[in-house]
C-alpha atoms as a PDB file:
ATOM      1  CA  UNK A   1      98.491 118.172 126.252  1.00  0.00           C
ATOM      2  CA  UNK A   2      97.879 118.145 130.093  1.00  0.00           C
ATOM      3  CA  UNK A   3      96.558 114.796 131.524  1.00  0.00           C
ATOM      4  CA  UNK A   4      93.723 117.351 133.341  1.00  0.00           C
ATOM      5  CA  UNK A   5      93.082 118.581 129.860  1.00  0.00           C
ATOM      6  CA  UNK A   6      92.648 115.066 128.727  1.00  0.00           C
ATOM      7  CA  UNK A   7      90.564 114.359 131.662  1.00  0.00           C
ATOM      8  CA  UNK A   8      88.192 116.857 131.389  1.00  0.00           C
ATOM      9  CA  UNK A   9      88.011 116.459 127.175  1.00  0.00           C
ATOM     10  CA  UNK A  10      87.038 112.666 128.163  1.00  0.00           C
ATOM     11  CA  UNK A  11      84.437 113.827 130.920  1.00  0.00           C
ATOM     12  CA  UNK A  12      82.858 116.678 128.047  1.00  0.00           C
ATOM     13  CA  UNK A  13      82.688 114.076 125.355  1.00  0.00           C
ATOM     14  CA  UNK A  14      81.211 111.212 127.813  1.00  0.00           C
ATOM     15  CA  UNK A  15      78.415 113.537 128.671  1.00  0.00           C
ATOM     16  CA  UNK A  16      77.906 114.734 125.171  1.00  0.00           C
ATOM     17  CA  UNK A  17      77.936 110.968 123.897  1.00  0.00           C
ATOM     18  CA  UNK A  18      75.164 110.234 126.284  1.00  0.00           C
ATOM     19  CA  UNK A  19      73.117 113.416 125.021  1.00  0.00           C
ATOM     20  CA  UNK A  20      72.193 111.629 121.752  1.00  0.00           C
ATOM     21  CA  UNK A  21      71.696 107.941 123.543  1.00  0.00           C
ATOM     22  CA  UNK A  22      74.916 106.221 122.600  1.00  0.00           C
ATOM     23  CA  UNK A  23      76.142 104.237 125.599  1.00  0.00           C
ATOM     24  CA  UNK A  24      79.380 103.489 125.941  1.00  0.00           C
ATOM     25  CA  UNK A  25      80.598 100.047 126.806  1.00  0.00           C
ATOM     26  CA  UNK A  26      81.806  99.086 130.094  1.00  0.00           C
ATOM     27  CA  UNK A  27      85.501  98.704 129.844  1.00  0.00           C
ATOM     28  CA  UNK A  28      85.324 102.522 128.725  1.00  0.00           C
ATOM     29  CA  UNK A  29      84.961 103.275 132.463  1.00  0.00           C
ATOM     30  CA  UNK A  30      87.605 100.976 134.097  1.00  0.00           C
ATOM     31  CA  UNK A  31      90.203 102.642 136.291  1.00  0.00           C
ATOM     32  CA  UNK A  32      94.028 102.708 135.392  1.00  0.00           C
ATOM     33  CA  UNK A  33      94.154 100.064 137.774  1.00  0.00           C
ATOM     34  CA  UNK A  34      91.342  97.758 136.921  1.00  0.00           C
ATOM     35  CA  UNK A  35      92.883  98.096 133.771  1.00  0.00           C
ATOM     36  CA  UNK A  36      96.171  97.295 134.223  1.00  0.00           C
ATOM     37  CA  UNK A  37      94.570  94.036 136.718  1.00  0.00           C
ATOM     38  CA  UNK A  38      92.791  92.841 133.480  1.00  0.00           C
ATOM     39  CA  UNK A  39      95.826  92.887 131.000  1.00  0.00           C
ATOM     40  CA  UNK A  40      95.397  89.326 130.504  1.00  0.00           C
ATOM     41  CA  UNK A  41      91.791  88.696 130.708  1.00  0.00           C
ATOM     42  CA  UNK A  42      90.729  91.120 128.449  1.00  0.00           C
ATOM     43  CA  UNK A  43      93.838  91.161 125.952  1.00  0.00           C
ATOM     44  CA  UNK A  44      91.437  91.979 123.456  1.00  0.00           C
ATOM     45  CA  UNK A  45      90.891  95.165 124.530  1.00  0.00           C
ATOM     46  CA  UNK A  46      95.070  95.716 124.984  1.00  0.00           C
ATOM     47  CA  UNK A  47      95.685  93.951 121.281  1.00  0.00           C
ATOM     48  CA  UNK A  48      93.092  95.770 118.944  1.00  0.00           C
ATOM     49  CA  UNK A  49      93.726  99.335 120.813  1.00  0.00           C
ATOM     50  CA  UNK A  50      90.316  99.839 121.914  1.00  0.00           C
ATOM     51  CA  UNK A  51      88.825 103.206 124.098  1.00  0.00           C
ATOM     52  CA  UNK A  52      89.797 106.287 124.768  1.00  0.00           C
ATOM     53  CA  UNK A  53      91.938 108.177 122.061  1.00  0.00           C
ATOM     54  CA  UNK A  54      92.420 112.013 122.218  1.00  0.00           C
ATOM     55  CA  UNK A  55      94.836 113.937 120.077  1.00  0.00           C
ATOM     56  CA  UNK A  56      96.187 117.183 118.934  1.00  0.00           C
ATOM     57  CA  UNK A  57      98.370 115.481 116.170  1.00  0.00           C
ATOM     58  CA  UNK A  58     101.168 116.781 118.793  1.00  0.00           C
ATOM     59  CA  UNK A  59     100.893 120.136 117.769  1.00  0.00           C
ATOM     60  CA  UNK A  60      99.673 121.392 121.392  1.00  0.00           C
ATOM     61  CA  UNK A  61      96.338 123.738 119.894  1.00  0.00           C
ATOM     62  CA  UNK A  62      93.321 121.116 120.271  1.00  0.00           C
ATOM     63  CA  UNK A  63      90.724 123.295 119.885  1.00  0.00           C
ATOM     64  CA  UNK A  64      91.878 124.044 116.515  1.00  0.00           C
ATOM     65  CA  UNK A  65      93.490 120.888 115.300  1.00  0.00           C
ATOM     66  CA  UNK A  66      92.405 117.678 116.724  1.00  0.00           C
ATOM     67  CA  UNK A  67      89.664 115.102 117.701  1.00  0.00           C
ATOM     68  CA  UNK A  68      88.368 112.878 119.941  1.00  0.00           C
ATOM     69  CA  UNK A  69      87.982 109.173 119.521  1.00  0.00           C
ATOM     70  CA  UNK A  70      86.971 106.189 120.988  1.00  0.00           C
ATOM     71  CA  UNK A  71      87.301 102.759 119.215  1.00  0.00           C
ATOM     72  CA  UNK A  72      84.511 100.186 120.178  1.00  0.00           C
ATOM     73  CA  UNK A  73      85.326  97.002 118.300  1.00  0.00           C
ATOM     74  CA  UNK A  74      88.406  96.609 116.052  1.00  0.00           C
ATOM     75  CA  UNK A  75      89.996  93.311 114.515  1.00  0.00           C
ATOM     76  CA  UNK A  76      93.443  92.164 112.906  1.00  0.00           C
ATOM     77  CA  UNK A  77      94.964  92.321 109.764  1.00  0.00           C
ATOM     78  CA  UNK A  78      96.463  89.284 109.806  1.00  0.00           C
ATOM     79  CA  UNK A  79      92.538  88.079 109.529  1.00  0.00           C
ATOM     80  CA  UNK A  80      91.928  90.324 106.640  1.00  0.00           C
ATOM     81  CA  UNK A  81      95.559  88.688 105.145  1.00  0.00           C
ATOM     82  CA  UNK A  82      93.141  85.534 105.331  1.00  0.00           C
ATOM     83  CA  UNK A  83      90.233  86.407 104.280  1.00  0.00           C
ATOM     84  CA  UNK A  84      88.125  85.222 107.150  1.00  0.00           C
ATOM     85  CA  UNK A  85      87.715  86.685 110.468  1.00  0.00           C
ATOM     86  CA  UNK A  86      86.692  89.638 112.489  1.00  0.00           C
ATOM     87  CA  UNK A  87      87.606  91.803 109.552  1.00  0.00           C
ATOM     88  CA  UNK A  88      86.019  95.374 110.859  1.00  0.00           C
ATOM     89  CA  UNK A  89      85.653  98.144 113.282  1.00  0.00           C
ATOM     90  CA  UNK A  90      84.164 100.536 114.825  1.00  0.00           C
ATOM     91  CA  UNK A  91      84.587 104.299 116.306  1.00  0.00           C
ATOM     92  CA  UNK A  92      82.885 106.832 117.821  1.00  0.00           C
ATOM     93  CA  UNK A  93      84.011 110.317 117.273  1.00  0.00           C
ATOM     94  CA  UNK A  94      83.204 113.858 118.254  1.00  0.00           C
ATOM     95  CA  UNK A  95      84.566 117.008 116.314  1.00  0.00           C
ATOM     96  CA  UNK A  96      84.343 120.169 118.135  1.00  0.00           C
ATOM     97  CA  UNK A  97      82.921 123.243 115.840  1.00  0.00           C
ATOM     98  CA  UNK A  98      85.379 124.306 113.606  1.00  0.00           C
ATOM     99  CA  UNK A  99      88.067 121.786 115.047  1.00  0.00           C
ATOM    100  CA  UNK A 100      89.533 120.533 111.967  1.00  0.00           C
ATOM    101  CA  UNK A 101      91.111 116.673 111.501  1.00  0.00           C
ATOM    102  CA  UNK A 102      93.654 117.366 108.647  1.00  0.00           C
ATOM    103  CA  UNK A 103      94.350 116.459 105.515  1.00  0.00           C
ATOM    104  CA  UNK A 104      94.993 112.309 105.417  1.00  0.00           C
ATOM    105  CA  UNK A 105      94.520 109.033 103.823  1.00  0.00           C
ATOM    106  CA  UNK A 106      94.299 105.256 104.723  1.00  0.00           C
ATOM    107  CA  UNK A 107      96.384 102.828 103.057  1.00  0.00           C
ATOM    108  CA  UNK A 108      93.875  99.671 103.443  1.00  0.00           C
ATOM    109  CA  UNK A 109      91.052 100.945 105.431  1.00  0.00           C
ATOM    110  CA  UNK A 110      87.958 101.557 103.950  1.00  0.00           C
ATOM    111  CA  UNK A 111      85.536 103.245 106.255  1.00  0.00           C
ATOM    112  CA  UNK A 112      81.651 104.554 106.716  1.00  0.00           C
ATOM    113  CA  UNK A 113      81.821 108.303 108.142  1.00  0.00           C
ATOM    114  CA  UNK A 114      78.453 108.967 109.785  1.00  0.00           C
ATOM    115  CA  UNK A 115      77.018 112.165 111.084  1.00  0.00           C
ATOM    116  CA  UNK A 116      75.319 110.931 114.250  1.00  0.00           C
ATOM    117  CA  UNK A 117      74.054 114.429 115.287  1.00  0.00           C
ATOM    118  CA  UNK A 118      74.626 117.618 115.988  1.00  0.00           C
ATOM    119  CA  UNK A 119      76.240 120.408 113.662  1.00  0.00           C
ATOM    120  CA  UNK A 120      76.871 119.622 109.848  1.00  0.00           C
ATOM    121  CA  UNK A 121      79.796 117.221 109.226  1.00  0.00           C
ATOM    122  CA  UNK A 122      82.007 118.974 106.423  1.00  0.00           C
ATOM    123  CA  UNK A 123      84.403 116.801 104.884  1.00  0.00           C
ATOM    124  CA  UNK A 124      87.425 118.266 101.833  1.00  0.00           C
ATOM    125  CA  UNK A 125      88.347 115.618  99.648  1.00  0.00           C
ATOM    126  CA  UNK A 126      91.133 114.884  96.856  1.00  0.00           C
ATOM    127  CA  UNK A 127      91.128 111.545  95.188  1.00  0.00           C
ATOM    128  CA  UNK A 128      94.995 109.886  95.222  1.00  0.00           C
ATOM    129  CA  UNK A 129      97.483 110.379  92.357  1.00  0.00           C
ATOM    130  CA  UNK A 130      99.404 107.226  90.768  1.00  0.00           C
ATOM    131  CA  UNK A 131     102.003 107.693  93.790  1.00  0.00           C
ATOM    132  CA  UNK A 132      99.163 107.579  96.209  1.00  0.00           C
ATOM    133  CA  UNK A 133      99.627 112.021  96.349  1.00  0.00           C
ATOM    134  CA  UNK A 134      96.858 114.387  96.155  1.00  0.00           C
ATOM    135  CA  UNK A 135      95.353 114.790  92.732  1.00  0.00           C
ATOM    136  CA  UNK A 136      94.835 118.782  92.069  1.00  0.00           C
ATOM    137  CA  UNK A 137      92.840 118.114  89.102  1.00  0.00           C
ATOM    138  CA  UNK A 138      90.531 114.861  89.477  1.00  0.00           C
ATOM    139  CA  UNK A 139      87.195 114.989  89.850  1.00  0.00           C
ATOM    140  CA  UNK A 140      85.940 113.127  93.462  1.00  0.00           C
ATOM    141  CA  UNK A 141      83.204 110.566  93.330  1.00  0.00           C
ATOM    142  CA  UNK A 142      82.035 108.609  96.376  1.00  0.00           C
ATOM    143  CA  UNK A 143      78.919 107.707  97.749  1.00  0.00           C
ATOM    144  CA  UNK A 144      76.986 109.315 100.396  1.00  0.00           C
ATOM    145  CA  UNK A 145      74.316 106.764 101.655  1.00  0.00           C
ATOM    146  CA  UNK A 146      74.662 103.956  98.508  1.00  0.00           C
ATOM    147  CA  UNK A 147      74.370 107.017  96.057  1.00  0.00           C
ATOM    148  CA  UNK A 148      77.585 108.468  93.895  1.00  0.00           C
ATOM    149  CA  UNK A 149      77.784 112.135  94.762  1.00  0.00           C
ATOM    150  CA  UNK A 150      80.899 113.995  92.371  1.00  0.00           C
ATOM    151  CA  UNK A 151      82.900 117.354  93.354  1.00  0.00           C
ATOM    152  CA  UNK A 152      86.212 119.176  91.966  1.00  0.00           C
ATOM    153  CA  UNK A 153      89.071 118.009  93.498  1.00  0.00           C
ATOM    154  CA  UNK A 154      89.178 119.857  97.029  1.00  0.00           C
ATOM    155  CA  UNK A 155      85.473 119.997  96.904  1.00  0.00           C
ATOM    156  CA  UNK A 156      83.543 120.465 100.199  1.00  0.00           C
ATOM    157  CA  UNK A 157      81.257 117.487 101.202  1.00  0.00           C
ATOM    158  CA  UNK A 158      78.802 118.190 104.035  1.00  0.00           C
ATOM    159  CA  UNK A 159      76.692 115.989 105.959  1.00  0.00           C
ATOM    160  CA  UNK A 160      73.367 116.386 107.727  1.00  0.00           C
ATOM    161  CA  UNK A 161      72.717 114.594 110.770  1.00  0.00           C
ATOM    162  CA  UNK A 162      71.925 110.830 109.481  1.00  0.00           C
ATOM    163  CA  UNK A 163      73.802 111.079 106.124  1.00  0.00           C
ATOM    164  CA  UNK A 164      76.737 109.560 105.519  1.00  0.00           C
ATOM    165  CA  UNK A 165      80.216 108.863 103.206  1.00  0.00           C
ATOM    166  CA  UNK A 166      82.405 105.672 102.197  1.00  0.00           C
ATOM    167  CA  UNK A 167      85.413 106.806 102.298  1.00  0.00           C
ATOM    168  CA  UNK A 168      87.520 103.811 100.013  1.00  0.00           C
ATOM    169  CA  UNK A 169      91.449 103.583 100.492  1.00  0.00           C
ATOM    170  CA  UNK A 170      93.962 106.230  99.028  1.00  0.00           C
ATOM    171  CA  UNK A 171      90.925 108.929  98.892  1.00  0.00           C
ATOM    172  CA  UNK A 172      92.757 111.755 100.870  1.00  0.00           C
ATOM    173  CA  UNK A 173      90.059 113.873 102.963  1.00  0.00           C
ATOM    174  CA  UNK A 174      90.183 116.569 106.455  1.00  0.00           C
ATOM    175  CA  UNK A 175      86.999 116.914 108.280  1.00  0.00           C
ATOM    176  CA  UNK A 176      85.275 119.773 111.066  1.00  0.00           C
ATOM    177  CA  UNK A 177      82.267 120.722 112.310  1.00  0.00           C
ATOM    178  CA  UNK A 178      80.173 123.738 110.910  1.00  0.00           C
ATOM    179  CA  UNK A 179      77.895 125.541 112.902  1.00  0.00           C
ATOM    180  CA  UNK A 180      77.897 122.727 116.325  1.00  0.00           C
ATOM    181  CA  UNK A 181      80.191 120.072 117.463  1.00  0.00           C
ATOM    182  CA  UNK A 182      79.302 116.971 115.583  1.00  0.00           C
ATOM    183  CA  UNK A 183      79.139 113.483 116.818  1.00  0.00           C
ATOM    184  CA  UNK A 184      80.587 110.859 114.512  1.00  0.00           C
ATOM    185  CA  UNK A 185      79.855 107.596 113.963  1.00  0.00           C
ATOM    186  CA  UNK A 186      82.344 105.181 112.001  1.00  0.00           C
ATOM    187  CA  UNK A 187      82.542 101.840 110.486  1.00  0.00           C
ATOM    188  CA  UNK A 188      85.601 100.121 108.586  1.00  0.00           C
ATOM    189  CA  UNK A 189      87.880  97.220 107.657  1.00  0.00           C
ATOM    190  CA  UNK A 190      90.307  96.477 110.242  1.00  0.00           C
ATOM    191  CA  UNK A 191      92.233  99.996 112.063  1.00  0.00           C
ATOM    192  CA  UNK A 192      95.122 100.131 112.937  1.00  0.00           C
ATOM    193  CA  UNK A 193      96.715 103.910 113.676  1.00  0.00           C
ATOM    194  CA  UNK A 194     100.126 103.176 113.969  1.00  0.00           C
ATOM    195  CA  UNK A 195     100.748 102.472 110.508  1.00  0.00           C
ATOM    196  CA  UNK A 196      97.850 103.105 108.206  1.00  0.00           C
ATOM    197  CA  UNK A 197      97.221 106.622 108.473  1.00  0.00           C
ATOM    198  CA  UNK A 198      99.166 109.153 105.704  1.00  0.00           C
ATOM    199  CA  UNK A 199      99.022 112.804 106.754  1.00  0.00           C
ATOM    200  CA  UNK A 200      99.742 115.618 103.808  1.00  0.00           C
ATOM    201  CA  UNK A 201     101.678 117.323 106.558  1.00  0.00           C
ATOM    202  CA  UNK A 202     104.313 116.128 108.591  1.00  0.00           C
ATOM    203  CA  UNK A 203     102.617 115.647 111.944  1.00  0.00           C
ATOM    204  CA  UNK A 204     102.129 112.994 114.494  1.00  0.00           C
ATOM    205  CA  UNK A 205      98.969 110.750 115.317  1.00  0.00           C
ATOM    206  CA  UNK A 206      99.544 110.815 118.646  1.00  0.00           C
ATOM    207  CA  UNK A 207      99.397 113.506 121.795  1.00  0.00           C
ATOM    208  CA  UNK A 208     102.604 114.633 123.999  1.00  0.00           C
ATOM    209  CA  UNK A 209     101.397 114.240 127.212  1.00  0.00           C
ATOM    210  CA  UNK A 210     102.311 116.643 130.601  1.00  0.00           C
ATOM    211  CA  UNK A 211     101.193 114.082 133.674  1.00  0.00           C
ATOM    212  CA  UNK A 212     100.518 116.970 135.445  1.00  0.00           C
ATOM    213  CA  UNK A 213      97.535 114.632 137.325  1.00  0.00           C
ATOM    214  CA  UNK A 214      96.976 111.064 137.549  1.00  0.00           C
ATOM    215  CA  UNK A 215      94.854 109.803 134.549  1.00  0.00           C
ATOM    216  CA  UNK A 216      91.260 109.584 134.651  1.00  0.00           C
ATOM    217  CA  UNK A 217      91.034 106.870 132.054  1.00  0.00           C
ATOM    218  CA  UNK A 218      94.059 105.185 130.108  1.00  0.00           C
ATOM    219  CA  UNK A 219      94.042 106.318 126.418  1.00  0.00           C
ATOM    220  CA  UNK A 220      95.144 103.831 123.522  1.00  0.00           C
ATOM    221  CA  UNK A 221      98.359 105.661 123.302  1.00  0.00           C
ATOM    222  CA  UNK A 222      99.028 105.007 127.178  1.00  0.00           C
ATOM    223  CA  UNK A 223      98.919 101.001 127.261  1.00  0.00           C
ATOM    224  CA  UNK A 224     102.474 100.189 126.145  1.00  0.00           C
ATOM    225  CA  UNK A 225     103.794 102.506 129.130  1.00  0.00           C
ATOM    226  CA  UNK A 226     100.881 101.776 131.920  1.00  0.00           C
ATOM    227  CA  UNK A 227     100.033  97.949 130.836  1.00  0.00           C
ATOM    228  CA  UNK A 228     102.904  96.639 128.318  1.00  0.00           C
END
């Protein structure tokens, strides 16, 4: 993707996040520089990967495949190792109409996915095999808002603005939005997208970027390089 793409995604989605009265926190509008000033006093933000995350899954065709993301609050497995801790997270998503997130599943993260507003959230889900695969056959049973809701494997889950799905490990499941871009709320254990996430298809987490301009705002995937 081009940085000016990335840019003006991050400009859309600020604007649209503001539309339903989500405000984002400060550090979400620090420079590159401010940023890279504030390595050590706000190692937090460095350590647990939090802000801006855009991505194609490297495949170059966003508006078809892809997702925004921006992670709020996120904190360490070694605390969930322990028991004790900061032991969750937190994102806020938007999914473009029709954009689809594909096919995946989360070794140890269990997670809340929340239509915050817009379109209808659709989610397809398979529940694991014994080798962690997709099942074909079994039936899928998770609950949407405390109550068990079952479909054939594959089935199509779709959530109205307010509604939404826990989403336990191994449970594999891709994601759009039908009819308007969707805004997505979610909570979870700990995150960590550099080693949890399992794709069905052999694609990346992560965007190619073309600096074609300077960045607007430093994405997750741009601190080892810009900060260290």
């Amino acid at each position: 993707m081009k940085r000016s793409t990335i840019n003006d995604i991050i400009r859309d989605a600020d604007a649209f996040i503001r539309s339903f009265g989500y405000i984002m926190p400060p550090f979400a509008y620090w420079s590159p520089e401010q940023m890279m000033q504030r390595r050590q006093s706000s190692a937090g933000i460095f350590d647990g990967r939090l802000g801006w995350d855009i991505t194609d899954y490297g495949q170059e065709k966003f508006d078809e495949l892809g997702l925004f993301l921006f992670t709020v609050r996120n904190g360490h497995y070694a605390d969930m190792q322990k028991g004790k801790g900061m032991l969750y997270a937190e994102k806020i998503m938007i999914s473009r109409k029709d954009q689809l997130s594909p096919m995946h599943r989360h070794n140890i993260k269990a997670e809340d996915i929340i239509n915050r507003g817009g379109g209808k959230l659709v989610l397809e889900l398979f529940m694991p095999d014994a080798e962690g695969g997709i099942d074909p056959k079994a039936e899928v049973s998770v609950p949407v808002d405390a109550t068990i809701r079952k479909l054939p494997a594959g089935g199509l889950l779709k959530l109205d603005p307010g509604e939404s799905v826990t989403l336990l490990p191994g449970v594999w499941h891709a994601f759009w939005a039908e009819g308007k871009d969707v805004l997505i709320g979610e909570v979870s254990t700990v995150n960590d997208d550099l080693t949890d996430n399992v794709f069905r298809e052999p694609i990346g987490r992560f965007s190619n970027i073309d600096e074609d301009v300077a960045p607007l705002h430093l994405l997750v995937s741009d601190y080892e390089k810009w900060v260290g």
